[in-house]
Protein backbone atom coordinates (compact mmCIF):
# COMPACT_ATOMS: atom_id res chain seq x y z
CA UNK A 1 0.00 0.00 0.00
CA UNK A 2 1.83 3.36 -0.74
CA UNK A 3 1.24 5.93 1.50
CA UNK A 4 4.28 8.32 0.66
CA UNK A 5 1.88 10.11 -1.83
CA UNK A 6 -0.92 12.20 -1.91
CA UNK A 7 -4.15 10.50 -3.22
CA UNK A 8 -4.90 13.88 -5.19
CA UNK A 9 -1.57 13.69 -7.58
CA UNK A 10 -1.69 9.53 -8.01
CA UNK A 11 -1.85 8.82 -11.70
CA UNK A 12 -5.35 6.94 -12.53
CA UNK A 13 -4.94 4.24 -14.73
CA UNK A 14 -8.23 2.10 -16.18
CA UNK A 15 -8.22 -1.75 -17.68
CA UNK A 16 -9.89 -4.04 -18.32
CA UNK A 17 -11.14 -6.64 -20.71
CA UNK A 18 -11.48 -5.25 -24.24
CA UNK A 19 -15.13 -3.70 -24.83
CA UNK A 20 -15.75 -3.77 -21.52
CA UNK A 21 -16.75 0.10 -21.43
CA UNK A 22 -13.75 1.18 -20.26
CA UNK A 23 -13.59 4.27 -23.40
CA UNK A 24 -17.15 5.37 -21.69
CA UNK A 25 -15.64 5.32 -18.10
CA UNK A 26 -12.30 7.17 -19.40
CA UNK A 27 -14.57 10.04 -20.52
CA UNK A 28 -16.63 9.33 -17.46
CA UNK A 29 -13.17 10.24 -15.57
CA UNK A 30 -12.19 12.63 -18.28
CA UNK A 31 -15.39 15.21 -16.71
CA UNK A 32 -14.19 15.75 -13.78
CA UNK A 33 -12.32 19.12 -13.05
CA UNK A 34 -9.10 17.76 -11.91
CA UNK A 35 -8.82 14.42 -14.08
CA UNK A 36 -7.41 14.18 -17.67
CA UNK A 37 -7.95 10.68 -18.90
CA UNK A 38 -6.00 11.27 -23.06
CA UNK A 39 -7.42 9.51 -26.06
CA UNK A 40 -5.72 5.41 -25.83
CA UNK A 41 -2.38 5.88 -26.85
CA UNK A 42 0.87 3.13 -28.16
CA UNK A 43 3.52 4.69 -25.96
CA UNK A 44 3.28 3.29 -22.34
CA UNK A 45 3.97 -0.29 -22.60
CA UNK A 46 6.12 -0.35 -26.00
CA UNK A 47 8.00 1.88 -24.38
CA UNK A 48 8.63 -0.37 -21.44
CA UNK A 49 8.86 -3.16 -23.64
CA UNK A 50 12.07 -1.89 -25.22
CA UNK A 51 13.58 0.06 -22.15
CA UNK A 52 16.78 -1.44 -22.84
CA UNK A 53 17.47 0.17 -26.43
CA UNK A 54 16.57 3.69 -24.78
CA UNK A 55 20.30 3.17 -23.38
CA UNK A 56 20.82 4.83 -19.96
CA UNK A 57 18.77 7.79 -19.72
CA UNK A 58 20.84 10.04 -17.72
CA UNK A 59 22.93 10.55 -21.15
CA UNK A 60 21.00 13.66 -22.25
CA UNK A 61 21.43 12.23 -25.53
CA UNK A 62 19.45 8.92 -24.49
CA UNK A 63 16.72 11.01 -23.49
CA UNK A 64 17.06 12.79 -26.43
CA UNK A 65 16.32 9.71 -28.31
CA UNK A 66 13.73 8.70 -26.23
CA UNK A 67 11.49 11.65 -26.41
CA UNK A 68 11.77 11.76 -29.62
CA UNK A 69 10.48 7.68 -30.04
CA UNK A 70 7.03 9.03 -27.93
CA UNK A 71 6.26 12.27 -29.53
CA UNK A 72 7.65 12.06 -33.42
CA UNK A 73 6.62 8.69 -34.52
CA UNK A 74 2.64 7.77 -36.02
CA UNK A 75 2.88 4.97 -33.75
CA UNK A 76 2.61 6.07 -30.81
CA UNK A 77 -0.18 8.17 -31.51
CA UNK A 78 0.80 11.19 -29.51
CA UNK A 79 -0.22 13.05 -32.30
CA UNK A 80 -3.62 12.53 -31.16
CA UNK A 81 -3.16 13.90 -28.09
CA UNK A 82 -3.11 17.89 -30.00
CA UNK A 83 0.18 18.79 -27.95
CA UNK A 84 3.27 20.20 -29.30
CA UNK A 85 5.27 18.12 -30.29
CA UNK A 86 8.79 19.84 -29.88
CA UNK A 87 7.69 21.08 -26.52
CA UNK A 88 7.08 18.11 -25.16
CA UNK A 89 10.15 16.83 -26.12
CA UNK A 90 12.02 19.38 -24.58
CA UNK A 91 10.60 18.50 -21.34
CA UNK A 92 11.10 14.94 -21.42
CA UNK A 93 15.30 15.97 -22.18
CA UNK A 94 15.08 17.84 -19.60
CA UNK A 95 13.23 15.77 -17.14
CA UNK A 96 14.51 13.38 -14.27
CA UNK A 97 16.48 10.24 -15.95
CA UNK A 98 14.15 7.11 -15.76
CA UNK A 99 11.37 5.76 -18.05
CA UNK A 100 8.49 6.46 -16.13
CA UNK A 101 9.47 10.27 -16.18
CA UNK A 102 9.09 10.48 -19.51
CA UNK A 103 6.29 8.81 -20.16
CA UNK A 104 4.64 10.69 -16.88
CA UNK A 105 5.84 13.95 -18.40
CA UNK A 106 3.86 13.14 -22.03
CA UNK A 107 0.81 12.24 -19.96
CA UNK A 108 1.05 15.33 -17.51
CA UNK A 109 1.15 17.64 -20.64
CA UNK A 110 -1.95 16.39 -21.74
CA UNK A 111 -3.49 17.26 -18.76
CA UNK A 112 -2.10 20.61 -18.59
CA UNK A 113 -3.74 20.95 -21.81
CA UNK A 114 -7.12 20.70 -20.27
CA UNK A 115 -6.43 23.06 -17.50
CA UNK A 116 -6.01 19.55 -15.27
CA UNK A 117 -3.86 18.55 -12.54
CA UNK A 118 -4.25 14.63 -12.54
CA UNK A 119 -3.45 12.32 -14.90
CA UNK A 120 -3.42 9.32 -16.30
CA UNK A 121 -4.13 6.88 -18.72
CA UNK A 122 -7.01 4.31 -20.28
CA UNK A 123 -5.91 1.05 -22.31
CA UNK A 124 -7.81 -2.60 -22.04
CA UNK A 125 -4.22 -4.02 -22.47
CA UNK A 126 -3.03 -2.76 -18.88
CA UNK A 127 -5.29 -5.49 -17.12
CA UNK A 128 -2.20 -8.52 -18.22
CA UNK A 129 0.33 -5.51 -17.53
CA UNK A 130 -0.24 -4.23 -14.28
CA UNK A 131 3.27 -5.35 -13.27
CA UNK A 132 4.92 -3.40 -15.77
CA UNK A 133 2.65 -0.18 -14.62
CA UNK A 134 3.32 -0.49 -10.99
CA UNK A 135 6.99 -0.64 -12.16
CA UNK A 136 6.79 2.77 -14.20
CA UNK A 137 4.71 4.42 -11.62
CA UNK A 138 4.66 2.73 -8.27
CA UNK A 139 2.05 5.24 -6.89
CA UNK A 140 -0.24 4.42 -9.13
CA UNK A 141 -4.67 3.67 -8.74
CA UNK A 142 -6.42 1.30 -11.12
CA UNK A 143 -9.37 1.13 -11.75
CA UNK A 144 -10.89 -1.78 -13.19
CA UNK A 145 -14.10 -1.90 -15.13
CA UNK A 146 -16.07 -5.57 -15.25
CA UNK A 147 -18.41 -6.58 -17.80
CA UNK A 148 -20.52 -9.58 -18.44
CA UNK A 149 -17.93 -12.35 -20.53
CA UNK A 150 -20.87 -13.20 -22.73
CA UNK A 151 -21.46 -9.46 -23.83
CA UNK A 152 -17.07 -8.55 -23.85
CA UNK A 153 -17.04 -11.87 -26.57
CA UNK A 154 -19.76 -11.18 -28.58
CA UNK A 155 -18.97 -7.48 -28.68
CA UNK A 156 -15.68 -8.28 -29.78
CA UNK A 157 -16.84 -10.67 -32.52
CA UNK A 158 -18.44 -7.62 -34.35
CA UNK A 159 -15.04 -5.31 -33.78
CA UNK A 160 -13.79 -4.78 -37.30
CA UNK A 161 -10.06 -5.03 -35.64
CA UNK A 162 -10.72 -8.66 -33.80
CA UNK A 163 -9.40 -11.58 -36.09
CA UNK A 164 -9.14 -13.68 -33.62
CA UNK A 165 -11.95 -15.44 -33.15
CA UNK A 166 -14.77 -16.66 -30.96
CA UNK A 167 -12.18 -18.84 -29.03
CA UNK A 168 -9.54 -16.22 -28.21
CA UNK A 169 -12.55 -13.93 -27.02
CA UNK A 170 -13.27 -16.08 -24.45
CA UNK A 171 -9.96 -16.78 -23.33
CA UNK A 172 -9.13 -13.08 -23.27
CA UNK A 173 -12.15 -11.98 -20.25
CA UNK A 174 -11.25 -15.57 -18.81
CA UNK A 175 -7.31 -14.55 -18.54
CA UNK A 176 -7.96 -10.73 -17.36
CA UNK A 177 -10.50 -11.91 -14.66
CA UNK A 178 -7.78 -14.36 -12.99
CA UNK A 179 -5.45 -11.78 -13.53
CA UNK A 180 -6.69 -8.73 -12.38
CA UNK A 181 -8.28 -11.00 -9.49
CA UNK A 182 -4.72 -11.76 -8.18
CA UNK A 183 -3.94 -7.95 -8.34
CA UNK A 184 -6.90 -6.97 -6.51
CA UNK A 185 -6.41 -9.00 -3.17
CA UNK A 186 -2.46 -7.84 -3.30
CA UNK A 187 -2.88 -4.34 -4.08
CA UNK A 188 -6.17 -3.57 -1.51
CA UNK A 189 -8.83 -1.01 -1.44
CA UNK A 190 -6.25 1.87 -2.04
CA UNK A 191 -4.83 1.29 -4.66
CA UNK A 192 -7.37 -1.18 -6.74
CA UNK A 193 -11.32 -0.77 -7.43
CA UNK A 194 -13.35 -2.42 -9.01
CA UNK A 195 -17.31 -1.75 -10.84
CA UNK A 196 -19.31 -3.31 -13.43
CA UNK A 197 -20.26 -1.65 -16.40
CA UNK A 198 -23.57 -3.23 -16.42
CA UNK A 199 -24.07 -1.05 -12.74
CA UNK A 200 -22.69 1.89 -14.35
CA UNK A 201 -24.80 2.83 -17.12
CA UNK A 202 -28.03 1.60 -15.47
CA UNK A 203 -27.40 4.35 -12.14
CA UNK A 204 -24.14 6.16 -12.98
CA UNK A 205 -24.01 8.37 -10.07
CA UNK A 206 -24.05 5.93 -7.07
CA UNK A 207 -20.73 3.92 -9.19
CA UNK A 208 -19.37 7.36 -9.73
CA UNK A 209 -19.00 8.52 -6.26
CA UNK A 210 -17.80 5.72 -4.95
CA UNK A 211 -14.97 5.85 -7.58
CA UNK A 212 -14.45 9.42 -6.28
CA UNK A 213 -14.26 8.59 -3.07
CA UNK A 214 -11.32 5.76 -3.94
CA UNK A 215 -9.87 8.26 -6.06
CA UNK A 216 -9.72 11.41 -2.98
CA UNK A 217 -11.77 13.12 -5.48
CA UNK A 218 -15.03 14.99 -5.25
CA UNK A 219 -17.56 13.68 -6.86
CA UNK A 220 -18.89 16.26 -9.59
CA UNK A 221 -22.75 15.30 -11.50
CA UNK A 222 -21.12 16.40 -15.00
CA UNK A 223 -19.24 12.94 -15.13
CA UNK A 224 -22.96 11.22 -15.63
CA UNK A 225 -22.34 13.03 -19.13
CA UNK A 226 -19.62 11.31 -20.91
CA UNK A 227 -21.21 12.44 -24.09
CA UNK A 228 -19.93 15.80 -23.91
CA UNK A 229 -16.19 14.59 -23.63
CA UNK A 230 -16.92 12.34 -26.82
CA UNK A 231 -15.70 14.87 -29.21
CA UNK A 232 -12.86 15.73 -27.84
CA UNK A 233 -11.61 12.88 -26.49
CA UNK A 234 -12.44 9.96 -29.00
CA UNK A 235 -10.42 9.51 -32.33
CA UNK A 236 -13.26 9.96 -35.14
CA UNK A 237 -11.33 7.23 -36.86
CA UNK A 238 -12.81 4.79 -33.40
CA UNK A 239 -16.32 4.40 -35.40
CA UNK A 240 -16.98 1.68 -33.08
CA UNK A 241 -17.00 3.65 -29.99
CA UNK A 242 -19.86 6.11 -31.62
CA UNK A 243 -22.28 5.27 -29.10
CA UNK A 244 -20.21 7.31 -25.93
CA UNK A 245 -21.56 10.34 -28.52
CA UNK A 246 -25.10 9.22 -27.28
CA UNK A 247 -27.08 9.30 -23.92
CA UNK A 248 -26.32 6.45 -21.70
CA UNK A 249 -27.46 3.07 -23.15
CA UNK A 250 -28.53 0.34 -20.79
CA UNK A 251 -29.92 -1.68 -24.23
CA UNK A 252 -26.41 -3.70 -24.56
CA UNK A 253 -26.31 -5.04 -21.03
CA UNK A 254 -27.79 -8.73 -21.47
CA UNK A 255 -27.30 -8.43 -25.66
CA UNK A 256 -24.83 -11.59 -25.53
CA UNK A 257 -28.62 -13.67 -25.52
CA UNK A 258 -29.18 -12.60 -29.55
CA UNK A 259 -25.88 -11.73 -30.28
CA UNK A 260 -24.38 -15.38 -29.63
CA UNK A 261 -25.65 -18.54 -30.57
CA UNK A 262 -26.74 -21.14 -28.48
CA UNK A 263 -23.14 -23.59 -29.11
CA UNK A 264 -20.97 -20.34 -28.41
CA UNK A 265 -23.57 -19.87 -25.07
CA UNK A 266 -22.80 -23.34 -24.15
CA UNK A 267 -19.13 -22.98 -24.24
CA UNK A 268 -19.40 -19.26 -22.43
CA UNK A 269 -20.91 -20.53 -19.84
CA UNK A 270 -18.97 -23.84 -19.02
CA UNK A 271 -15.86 -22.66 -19.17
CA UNK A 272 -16.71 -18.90 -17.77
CA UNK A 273 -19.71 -20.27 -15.33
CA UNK A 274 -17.82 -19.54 -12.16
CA UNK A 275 -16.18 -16.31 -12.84
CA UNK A 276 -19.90 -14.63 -13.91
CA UNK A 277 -21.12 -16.19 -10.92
CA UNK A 278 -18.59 -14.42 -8.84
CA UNK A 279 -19.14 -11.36 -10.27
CA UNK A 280 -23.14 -11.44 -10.55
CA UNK A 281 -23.81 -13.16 -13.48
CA UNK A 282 -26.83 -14.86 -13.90
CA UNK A 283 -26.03 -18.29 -15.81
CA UNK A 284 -28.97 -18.98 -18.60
CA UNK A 285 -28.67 -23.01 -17.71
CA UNK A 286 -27.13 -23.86 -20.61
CA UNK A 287 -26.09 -27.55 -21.42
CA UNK A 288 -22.63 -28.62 -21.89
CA UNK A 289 -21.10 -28.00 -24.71
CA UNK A 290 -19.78 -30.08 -27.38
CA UNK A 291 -16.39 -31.54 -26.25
CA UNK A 292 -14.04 -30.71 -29.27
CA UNK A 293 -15.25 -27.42 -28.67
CA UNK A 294 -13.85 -27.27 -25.07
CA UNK A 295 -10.61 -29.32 -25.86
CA UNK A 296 -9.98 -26.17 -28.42
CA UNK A 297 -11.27 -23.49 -25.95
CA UNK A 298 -8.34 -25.16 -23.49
CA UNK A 299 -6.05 -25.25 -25.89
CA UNK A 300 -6.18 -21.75 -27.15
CA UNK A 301 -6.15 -20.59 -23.09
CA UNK A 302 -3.22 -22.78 -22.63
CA UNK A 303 -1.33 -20.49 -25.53
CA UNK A 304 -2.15 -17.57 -23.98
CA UNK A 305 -1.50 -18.48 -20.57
CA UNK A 306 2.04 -20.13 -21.70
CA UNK A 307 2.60 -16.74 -23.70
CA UNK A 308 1.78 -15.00 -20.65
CA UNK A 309 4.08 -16.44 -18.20
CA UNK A 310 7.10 -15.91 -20.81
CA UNK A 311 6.35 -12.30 -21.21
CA UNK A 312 7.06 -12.33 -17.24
CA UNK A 313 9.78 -14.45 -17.09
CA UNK A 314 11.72 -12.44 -20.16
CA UNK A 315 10.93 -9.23 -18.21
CA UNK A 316 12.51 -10.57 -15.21
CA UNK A 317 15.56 -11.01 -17.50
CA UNK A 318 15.28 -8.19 -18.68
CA UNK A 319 15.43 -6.57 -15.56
CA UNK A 320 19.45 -7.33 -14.08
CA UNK A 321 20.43 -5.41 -17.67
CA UNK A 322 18.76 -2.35 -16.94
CA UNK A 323 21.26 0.21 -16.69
CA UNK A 324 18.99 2.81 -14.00
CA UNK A 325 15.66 2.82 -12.26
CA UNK A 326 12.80 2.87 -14.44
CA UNK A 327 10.22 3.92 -12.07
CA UNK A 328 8.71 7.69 -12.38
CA UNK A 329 10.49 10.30 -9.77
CA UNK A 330 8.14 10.93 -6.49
CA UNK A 331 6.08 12.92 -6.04
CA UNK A 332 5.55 12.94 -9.41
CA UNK A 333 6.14 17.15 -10.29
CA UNK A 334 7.86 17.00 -13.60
């Protein structure tokens, strides 16, 4: 539990499973007078991913290089953000000599930008990279948003970006349940919290200022209007997050029953039975599905878990060759 930090400057960072709602809750966040939540960016874990080419950072010229990889390349997307590029860069040469500086620095800018003094960041991905976040910025809140498996999958089947198939889906919001599970009972009340989307569209407010009150923050009634943030903080090119332009919608809670069909319910609900259950799932009674079906639902999980657990162990490599801290100065003032 870190207590070395003031609640009210803690970067805010929100996971979870892919179209879970967690673009709706960013501009949720992104209302609020003090909180800049920036468009999902490619910066953050690439970044961390190849730390070691960045060289050692207190070489102005390393840092050089480095801000320079986050603000000049399409990749990263920073151009999305609408901040100067050169500036930005200037600050991040200029900045204290570890990773999570630099990236703190791009992310700080943005909230400047909105006349904000917290910041943070919003990607689905974080939920199987919480390590590597709590490494960059060891002071930092999550906030993790839950949705019904059955609705995550069969949204994701009709995401023009998903090739992966109906398999995969369910793996995924299998894997970053257990997951972020494990993180919640080590990380504790202060630095973890958890709502369902489901709960959060249907009475905003109540979900809303409880996350306040986990977040130090006071709860303000214009975050009930994530429409108006829509504009400015969602790509146009993101066609298939045009409904956080609209009014709450409660109509896509439940959808999974004429979305999926009755096989892919089957295998939902063996495989993900207990983990809706423990989150307030109502199971439809479905029989038991056909067992080549599971065999290649376990085989597909065992990929990604496998892939999983050498992503940590090559970090942990990874690690003795680091040439300086990587974590974010604190308090973070940069």
């Amino acid at each position: 539990m870190v207590t070395s930090v003031s609640p009210s400057v803690r970067p805010v960072f929100v996971l979870g499973c892919p179209r879970s709602g967690t673009t709706l809750l960013q501009l949720m966040l992104h209302a609020h007078p003090r909180i800049a939540l920036p468009p999902e960016t490619r910066f953050v874990l690439p970044a961390y991913e190849r730390r070691l080419g960045f060289g050692d950072l207190r070489d102005p010229d390393n840092r050089a290089g480095l801000a320079y990889w986050i603000t000049g390349r399409e990749e990263t997307r920073f151009h999305e953000l609408g901040l100067d590029a050169g500036t930005v860069a200037r600050r991040i040469e200029g900045g204290p000599p570890t990773l999570g500086s630099a990236l703190g620095i791009a992310l700080k800018a943005y909230a400047e930008s909105h006349g904000k003094v917290r910041w943070g960041d919003k990607r689905p991905a974080y939920a199987l990279h919480v390590e590597e976040i709590l490494r960059l910025f060891p002071d930092a809140q999550f906030v993790h948003l839950v949705r019904d498996g059955r609705d995550c999958v069969a949204s994701l089947l009709g995401m023009p970006w998903w090739h992966r198939g109906f398999h995969e889906a369910v793996a995924t919001w299998a894997q970053v349940m257990d997951v972020t599970r494990r993180y919640a009972h080590r990380l504790g009340p202060d630095s973890w919290h958890e709502l369902r989307f489901e709960d959060l569209v249907a009475d905003p407010e109540p979900q809303l200022r409880a996350l306040c009150g986990y977040l130090g923050e006071e709860y303000v009634p214009e975050m009930t209007e994530p429409s108006r943030m829509a504009h400015r903080a969602v790509p146009a090119r993101k066609t298939w997050h045009r409904r956080t332009h609209g009014a709450l919608d409660t109509s896509r809670a439940g959808s999974w029953q004429q979305r999926l069909t009755p096989d892919q319910i089957r295998l939902c609900e063996a495989v993900l039975g207990e983990r809706l259950a423990r989150n307030g799932y109502a199971l439809s009674g479905a029989v038991r599905p056909d067992p080549a079906e599971l065999l290649r639902y376990r085989r597909v999980s065992a990929l990604r878990r496998a892939a999983h657990t050498k992503r940590r162990l090559l970090d942990r490599l990874a690690r003795v060759r680091e040439p300086g801290p990587v974590s974010a100065a604190r308090p973070f003032s940069a």
